[in-house]
C-alpha atoms as a PDB file:
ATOM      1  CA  UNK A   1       0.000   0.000   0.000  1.00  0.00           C
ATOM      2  CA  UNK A   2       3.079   2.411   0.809  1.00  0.00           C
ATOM      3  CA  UNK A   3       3.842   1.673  -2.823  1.00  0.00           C
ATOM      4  CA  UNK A   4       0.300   3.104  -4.251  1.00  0.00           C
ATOM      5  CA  UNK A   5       0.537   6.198  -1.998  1.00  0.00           C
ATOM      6  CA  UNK A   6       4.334   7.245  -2.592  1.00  0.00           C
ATOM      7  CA  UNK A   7       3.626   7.146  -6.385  1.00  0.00           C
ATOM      8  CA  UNK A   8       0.809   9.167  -6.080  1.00  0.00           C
ATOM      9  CA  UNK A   9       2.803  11.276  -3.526  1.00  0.00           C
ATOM     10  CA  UNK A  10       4.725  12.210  -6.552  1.00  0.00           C
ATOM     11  CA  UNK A  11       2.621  12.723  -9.182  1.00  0.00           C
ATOM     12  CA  UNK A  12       0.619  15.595  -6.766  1.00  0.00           C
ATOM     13  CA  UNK A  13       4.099  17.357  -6.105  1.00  0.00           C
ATOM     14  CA  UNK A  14       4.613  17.196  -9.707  1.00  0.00           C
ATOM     15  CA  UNK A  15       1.404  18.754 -10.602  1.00  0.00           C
ATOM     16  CA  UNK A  16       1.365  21.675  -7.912  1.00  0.00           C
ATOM     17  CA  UNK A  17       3.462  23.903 -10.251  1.00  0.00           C
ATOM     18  CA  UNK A  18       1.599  22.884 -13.135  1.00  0.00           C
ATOM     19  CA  UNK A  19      -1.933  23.770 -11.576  1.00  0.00           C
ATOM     20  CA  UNK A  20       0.049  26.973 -10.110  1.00  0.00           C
ATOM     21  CA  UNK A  21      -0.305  28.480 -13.553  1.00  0.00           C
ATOM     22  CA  UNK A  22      -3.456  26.487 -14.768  1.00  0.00           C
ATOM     23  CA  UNK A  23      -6.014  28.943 -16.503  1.00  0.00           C
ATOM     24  CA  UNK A  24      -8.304  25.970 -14.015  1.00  0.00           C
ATOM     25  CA  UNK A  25      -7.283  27.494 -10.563  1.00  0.00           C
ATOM     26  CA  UNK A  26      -6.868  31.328 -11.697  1.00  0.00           C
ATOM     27  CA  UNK A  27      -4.536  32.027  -8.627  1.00  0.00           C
ATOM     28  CA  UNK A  28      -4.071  35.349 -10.294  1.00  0.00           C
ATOM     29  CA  UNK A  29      -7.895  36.634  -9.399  1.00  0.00           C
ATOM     30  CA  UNK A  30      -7.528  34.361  -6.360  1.00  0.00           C
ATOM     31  CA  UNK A  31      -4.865  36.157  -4.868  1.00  0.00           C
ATOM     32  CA  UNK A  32      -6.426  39.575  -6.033  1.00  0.00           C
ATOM     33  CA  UNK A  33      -9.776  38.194  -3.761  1.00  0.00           C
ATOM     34  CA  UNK A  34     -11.984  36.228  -6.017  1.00  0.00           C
ATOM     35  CA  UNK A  35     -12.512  32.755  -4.359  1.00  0.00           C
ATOM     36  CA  UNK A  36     -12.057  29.346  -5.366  1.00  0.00           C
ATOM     37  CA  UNK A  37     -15.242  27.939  -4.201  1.00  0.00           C
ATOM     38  CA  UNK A  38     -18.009  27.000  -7.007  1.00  0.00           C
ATOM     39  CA  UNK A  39     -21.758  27.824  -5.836  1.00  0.00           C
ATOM     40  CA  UNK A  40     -22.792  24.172  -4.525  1.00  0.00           C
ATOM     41  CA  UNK A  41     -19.781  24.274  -2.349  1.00  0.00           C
ATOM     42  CA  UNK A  42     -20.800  27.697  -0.910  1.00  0.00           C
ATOM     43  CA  UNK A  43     -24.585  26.698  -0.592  1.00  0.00           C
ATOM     44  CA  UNK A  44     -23.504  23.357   0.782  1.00  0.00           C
ATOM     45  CA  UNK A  45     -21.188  25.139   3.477  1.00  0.00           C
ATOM     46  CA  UNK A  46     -24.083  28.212   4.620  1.00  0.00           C
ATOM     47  CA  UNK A  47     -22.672  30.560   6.886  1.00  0.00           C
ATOM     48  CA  UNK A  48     -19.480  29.602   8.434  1.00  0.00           C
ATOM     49  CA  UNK A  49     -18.635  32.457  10.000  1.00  0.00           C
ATOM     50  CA  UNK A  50     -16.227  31.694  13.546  1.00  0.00           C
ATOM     51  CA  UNK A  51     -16.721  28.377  13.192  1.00  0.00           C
ATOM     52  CA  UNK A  52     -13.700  25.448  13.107  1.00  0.00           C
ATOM     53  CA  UNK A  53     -13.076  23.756   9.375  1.00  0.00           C
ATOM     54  CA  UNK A  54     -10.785  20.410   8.905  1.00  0.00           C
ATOM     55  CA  UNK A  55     -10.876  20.805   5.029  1.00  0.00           C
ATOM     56  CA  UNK A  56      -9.282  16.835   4.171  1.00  0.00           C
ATOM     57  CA  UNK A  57      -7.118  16.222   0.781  1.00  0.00           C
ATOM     58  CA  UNK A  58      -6.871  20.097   0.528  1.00  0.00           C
ATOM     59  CA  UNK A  59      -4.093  20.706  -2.457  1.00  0.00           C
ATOM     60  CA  UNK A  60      -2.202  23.997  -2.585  1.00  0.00           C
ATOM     61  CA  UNK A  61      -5.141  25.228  -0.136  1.00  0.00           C
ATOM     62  CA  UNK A  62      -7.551  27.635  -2.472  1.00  0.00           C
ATOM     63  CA  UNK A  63     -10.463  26.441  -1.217  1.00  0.00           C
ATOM     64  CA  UNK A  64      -9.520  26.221   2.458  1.00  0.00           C
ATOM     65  CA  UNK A  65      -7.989  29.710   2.028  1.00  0.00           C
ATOM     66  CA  UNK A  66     -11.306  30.703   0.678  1.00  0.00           C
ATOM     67  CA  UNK A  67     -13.126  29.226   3.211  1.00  0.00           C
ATOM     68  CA  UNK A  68     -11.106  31.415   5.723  1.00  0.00           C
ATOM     69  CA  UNK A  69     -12.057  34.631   4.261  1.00  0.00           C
ATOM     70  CA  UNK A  70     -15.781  33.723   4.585  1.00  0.00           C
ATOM     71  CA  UNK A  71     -14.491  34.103   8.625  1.00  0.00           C
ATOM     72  CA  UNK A  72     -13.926  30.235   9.579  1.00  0.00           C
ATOM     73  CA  UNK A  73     -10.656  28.903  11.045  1.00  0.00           C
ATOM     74  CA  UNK A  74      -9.586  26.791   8.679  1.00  0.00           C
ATOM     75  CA  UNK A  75      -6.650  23.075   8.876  1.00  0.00           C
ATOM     76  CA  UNK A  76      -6.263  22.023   5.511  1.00  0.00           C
ATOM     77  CA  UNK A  77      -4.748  18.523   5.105  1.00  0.00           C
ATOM     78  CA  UNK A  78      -2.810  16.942   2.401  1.00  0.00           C
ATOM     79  CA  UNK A  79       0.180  14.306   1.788  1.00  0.00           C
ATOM     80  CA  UNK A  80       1.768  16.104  -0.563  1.00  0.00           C
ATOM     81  CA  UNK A  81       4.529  18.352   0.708  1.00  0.00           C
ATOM     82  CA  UNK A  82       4.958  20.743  -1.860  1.00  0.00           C
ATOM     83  CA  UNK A  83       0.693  21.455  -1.848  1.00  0.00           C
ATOM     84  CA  UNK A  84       1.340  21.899   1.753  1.00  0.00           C
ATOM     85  CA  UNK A  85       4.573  24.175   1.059  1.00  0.00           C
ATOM     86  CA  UNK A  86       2.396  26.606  -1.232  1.00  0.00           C
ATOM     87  CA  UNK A  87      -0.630  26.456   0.803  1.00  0.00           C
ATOM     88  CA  UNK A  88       1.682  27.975   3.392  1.00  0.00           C
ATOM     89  CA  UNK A  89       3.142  30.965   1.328  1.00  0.00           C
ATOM     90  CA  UNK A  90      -0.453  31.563  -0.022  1.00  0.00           C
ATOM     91  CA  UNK A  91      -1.761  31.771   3.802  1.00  0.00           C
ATOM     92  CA  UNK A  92       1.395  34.137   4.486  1.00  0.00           C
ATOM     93  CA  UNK A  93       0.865  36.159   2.014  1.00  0.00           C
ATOM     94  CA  UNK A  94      -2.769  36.922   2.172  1.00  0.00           C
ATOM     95  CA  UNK A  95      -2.327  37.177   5.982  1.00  0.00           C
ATOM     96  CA  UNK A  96      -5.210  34.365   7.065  1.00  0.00           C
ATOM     97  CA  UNK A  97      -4.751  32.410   9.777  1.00  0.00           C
ATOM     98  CA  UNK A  98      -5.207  29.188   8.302  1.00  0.00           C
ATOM     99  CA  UNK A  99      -3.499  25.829   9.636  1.00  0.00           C
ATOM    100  CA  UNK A 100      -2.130  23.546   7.224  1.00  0.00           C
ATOM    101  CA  UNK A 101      -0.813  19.841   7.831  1.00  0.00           C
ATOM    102  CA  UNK A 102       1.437  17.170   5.476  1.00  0.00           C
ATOM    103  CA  UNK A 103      -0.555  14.121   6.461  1.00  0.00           C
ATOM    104  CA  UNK A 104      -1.653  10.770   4.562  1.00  0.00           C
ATOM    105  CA  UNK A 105      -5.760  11.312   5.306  1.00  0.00           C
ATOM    106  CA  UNK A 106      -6.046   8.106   6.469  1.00  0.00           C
ATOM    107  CA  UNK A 107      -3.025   8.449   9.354  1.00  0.00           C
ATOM    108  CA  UNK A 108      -3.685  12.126   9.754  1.00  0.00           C
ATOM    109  CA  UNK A 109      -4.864  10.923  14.037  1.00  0.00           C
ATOM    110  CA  UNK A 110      -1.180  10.889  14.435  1.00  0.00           C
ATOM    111  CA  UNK A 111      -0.159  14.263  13.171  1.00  0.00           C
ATOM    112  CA  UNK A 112      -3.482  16.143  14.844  1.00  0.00           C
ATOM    113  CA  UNK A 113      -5.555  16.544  17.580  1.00  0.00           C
ATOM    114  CA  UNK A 114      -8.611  18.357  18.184  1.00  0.00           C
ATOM    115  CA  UNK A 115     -12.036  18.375  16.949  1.00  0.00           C
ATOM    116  CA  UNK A 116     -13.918  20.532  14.627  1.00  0.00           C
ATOM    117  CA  UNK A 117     -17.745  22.250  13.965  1.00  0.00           C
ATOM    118  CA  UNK A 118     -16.877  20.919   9.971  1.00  0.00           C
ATOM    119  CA  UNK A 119     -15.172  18.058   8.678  1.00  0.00           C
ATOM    120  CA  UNK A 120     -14.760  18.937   4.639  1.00  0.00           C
ATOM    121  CA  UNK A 121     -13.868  17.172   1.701  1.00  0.00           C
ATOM    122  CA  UNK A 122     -14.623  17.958  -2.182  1.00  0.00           C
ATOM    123  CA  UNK A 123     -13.943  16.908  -6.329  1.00  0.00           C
ATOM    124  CA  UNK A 124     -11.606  14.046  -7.041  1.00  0.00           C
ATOM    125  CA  UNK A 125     -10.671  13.210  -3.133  1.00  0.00           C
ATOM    126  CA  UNK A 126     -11.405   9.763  -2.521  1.00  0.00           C
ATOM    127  CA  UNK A 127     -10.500   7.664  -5.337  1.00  0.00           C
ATOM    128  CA  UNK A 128      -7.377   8.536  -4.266  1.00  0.00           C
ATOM    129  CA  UNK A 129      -8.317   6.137  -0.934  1.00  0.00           C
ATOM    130  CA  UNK A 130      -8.175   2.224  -0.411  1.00  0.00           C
ATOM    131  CA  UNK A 131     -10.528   1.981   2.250  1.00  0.00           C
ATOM    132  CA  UNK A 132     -13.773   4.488   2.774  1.00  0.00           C
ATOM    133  CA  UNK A 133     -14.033   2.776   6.669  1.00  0.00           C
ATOM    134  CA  UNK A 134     -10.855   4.028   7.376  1.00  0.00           C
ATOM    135  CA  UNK A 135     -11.387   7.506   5.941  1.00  0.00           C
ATOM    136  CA  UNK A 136     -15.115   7.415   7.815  1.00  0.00           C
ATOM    137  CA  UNK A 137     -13.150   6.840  11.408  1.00  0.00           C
ATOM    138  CA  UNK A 138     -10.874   9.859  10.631  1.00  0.00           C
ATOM    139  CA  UNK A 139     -13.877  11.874  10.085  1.00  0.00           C
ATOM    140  CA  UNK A 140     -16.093  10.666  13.054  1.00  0.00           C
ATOM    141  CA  UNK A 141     -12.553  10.819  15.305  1.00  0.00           C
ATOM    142  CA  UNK A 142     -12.576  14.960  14.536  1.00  0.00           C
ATOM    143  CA  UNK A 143     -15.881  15.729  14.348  1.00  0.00           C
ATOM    144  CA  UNK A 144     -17.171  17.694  17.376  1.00  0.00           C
ATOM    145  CA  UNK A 145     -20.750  16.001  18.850  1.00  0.00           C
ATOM    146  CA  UNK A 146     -22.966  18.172  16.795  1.00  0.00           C
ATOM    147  CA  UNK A 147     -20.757  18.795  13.792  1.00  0.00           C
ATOM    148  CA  UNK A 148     -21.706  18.416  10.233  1.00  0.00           C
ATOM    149  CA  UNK A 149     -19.525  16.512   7.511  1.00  0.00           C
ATOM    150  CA  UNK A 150     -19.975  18.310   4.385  1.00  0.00           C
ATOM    151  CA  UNK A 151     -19.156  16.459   1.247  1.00  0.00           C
ATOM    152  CA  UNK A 152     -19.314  17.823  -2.180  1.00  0.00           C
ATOM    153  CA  UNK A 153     -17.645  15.483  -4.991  1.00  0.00           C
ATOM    154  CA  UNK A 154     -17.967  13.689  -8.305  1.00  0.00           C
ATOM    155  CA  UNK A 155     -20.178  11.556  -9.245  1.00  0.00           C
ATOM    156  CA  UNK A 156     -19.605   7.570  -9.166  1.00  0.00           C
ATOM    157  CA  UNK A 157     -20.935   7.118 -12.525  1.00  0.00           C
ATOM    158  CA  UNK A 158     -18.992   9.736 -14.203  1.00  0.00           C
ATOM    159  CA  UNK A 159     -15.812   8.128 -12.734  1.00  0.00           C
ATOM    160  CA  UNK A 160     -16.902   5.069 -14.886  1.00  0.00           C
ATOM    161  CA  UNK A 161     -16.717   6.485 -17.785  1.00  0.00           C
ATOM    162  CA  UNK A 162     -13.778   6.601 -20.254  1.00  0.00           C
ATOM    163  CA  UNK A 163     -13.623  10.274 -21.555  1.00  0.00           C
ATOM    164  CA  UNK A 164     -12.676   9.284 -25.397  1.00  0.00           C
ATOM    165  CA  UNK A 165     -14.857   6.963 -26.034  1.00  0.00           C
ATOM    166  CA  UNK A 166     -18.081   7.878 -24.213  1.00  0.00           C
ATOM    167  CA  UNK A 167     -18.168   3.808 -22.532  1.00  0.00           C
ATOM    168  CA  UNK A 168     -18.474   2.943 -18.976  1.00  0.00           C
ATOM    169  CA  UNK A 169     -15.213   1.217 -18.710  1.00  0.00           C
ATOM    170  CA  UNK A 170     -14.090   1.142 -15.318  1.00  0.00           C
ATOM    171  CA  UNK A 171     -16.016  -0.972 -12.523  1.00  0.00           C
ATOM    172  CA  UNK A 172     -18.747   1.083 -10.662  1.00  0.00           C
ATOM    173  CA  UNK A 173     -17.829  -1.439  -7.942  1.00  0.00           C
ATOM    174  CA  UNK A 174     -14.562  -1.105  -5.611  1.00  0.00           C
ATOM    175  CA  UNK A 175     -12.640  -4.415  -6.275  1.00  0.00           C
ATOM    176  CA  UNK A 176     -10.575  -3.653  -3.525  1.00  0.00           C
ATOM    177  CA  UNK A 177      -7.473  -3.615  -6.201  1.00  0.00           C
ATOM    178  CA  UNK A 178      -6.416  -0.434  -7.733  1.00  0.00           C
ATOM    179  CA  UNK A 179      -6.476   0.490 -11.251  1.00  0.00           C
ATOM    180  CA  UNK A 180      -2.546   2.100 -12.307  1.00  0.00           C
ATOM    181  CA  UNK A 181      -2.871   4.228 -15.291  1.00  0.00           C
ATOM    182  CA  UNK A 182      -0.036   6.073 -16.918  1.00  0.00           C
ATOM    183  CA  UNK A 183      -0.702  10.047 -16.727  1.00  0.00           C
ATOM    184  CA  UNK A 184      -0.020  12.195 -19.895  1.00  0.00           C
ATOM    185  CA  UNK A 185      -0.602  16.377 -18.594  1.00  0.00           C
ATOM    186  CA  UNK A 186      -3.533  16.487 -15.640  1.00  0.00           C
ATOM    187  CA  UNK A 187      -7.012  18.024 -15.532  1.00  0.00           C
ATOM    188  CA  UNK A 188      -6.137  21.651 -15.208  1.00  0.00           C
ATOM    189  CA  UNK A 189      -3.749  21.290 -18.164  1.00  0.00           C
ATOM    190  CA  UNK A 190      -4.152  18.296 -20.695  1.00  0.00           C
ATOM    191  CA  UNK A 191      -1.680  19.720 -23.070  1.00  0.00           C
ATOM    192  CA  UNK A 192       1.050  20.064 -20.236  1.00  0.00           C
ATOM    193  CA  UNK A 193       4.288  17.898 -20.526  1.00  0.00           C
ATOM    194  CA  UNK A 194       3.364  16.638 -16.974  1.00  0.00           C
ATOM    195  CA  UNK A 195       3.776  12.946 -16.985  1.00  0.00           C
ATOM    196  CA  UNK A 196       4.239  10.207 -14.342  1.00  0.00           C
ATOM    197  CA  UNK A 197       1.966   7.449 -12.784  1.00  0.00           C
ATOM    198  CA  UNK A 198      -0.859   6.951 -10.557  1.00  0.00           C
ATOM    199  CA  UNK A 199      -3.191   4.767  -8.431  1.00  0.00           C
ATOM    200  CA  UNK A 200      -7.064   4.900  -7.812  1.00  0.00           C
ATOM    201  CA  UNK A 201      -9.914   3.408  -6.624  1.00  0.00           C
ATOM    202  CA  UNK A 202     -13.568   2.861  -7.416  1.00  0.00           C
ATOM    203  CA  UNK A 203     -16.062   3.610  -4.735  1.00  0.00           C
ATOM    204  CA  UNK A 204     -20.132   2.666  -5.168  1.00  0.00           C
ATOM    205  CA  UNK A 205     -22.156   4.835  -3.183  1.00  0.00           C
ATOM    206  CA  UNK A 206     -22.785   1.505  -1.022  1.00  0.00           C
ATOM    207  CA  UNK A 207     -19.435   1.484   0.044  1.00  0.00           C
ATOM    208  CA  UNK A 208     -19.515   5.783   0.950  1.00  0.00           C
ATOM    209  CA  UNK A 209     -23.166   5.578   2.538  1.00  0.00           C
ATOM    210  CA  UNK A 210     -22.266   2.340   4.860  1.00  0.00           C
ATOM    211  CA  UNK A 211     -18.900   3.515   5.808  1.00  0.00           C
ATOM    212  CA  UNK A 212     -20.225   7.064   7.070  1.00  0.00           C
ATOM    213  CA  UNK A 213     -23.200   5.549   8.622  1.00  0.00           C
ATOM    214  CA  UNK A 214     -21.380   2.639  10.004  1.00  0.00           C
ATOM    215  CA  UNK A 215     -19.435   5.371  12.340  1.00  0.00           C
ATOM    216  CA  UNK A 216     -22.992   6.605  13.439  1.00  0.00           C
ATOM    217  CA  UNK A 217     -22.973   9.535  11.456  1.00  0.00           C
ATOM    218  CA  UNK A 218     -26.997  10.537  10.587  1.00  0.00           C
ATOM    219  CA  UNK A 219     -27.426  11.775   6.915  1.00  0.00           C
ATOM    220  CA  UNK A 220     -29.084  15.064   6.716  1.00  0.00           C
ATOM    221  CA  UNK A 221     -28.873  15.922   2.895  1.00  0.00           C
ATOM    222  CA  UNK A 222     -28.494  14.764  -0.430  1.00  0.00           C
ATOM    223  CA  UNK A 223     -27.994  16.105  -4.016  1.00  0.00           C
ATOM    224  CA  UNK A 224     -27.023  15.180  -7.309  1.00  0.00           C
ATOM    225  CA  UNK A 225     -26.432  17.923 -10.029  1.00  0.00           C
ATOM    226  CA  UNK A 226     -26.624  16.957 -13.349  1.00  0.00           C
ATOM    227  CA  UNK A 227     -23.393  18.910 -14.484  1.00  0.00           C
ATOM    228  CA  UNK A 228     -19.933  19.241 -13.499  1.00  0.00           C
ATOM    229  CA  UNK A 229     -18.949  22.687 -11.537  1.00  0.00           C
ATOM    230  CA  UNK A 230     -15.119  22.536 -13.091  1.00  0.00           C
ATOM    231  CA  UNK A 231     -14.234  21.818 -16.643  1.00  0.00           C
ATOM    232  CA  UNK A 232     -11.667  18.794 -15.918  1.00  0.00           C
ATOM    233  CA  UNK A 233     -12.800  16.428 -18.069  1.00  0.00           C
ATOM    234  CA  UNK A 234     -12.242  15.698 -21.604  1.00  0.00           C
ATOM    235  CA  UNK A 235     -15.053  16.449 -24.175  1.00  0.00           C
ATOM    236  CA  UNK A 236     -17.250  18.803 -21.909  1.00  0.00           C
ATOM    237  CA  UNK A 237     -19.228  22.107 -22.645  1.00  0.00           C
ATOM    238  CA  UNK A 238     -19.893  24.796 -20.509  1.00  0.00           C
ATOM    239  CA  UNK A 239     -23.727  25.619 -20.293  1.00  0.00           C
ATOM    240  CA  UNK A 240     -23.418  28.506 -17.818  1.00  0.00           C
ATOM    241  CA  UNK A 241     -21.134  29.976 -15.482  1.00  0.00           C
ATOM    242  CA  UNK A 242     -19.715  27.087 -13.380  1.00  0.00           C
ATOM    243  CA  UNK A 243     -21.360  24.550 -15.333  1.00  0.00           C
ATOM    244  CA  UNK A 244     -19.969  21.529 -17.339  1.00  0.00           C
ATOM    245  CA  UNK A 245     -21.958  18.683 -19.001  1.00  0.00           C
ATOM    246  CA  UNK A 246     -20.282  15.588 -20.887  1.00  0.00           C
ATOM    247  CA  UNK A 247     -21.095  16.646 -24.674  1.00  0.00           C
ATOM    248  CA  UNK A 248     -20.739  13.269 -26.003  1.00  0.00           C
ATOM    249  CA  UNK A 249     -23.502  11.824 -23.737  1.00  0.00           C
ATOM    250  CA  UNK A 250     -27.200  13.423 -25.235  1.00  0.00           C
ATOM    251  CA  UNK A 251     -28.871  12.061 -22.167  1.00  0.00           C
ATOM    252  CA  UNK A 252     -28.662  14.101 -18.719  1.00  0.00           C
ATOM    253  CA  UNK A 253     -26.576  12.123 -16.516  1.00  0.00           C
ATOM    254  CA  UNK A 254     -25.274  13.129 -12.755  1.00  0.00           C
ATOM    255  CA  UNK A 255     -21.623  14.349 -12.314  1.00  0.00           C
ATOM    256  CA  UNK A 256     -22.290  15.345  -9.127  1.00  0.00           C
ATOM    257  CA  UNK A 257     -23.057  15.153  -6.054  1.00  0.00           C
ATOM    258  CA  UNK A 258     -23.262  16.451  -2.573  1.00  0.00           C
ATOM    259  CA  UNK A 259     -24.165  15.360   0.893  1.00  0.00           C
ATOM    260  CA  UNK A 260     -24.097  16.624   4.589  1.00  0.00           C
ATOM    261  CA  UNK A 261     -24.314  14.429   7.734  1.00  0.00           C
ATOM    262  CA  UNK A 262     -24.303  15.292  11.071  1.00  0.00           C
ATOM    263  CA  UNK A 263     -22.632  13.997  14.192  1.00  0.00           C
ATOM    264  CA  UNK A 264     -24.784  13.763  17.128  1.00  0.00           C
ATOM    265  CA  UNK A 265     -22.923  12.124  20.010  1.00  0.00           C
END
């Protein structure tokens, strides 16, 4: 399993520069106060105004840096050290308070302690994970009695599907063995010379639901959005502002969703 992660550990540090000047994250307008977060994030998160944030699988830390200029206190979380490394000089240089912490997800009880209002998580986070019951403990272990997970993130289905051809040709179903693909540029640059390997797993929304609720967490909310908020796929068309559909699939399809669950005790 150290083999899977250390790979992937690599490919993320190799794409932080390349997402660093990505038309994708705009850290131009970011930095100049525009934020990061598309509208079913912010709808999904409500006010969060003084209250505590453990944003998990953060990258270079846009979204928990925007998340701390809507007034939370925000730890962002990810293994790679050179997201973490940026997300630092971002918070430094915008002067926000934000935390940030180099941790694998699934170990991150040994690098922190504390508990939190929100536990948050969104877009291309756990296919990156072997086991969901793992990542479920992490997120009941640092979620305060009375604090909501918030989880915003693509679609099961649409991870199915092979871009170029239009097929659904990866298992819906976790195996439990990963698929290794060789990577030619990443999603917020195709055309980039990035290349490298990487590791991921399928996840059913069986496997998400019963994990979460298997940790006693009660589900409070759920969505699915028949578009994509972020153009990171191949063949898509925008159909309004933060909007993205698949154009070779006629039929409306969900790329999408979100849910929110609630700790209670």
């Amino acid at each position: 399993m150290e083999n899977y992660f250390d790979t992937n550990k690599k490919l993320w540090n190799d794409k932080v520069p390349v997402h660093l000047g990505s038309e994708l994250y705009m850290l131009e307008e970011f930095l100049k106060g525009s934020s990061s977060l598309c509208p079913v994030v912010t709808q999904q998160l409500g006010d969060i105004k003084g209250k505590s944030i453990l944003h998990l699988q953060c990258h270079f830390g846009q979204d928990s840096l925007s998340m701390a200029r809507m007034g939370a206190k925000v730890t962002g979380v990810d293994f790679s050290e050179e997201a973490i490394k940026k997300a630092k000089d971002l918070n430094e240089q915008l002067n926000l308070d934000a935390t940030f912490v180099e941790a694998n997800v699934l170990e991150l009880e040994k690098q922190l302690e504390g508990q939190f209002d929100i536990v948050f998580t969104s877009f291309g986070t756990i296919v990156w994970l072997p086991d969901l019951n793992k990542w479920a403990n992490i997120i009941n272990r640092f979620l305060k009695p009375g604090g909501q997970f918030i989880f915003v993130e693509f679609h099961p289905t649409i991870n199915s599907l092979d871009w170029d051809t239009g097929s659904f040709d990866y298992n819906y179903f976790n195996s439990g063995e990963p698929y290794h693909e060789t990577v030619n540029g990443t999603y917020a640059d195709m055309d980039s010379d990035l290349k490298g390997e990487e590791y991921f797993w399928q996840h059913s929304f069986g496997e998400i639901f019963n994990a979460l609720l298997g940790q006693g967490l009660s589900l409070q909310s759920f969505e699915e959005y028949p578009f994509s908020s972020y153009d990171v796929f191949g063949e898509m068309k925008k159909i309004d502002n933060w909007k993205y559909v698949y154009a070779k699939m006629q039929a409306s399809f969900p790329h999408m969703f979100s849910m929110k669950m609630k700790k209670f005790s």
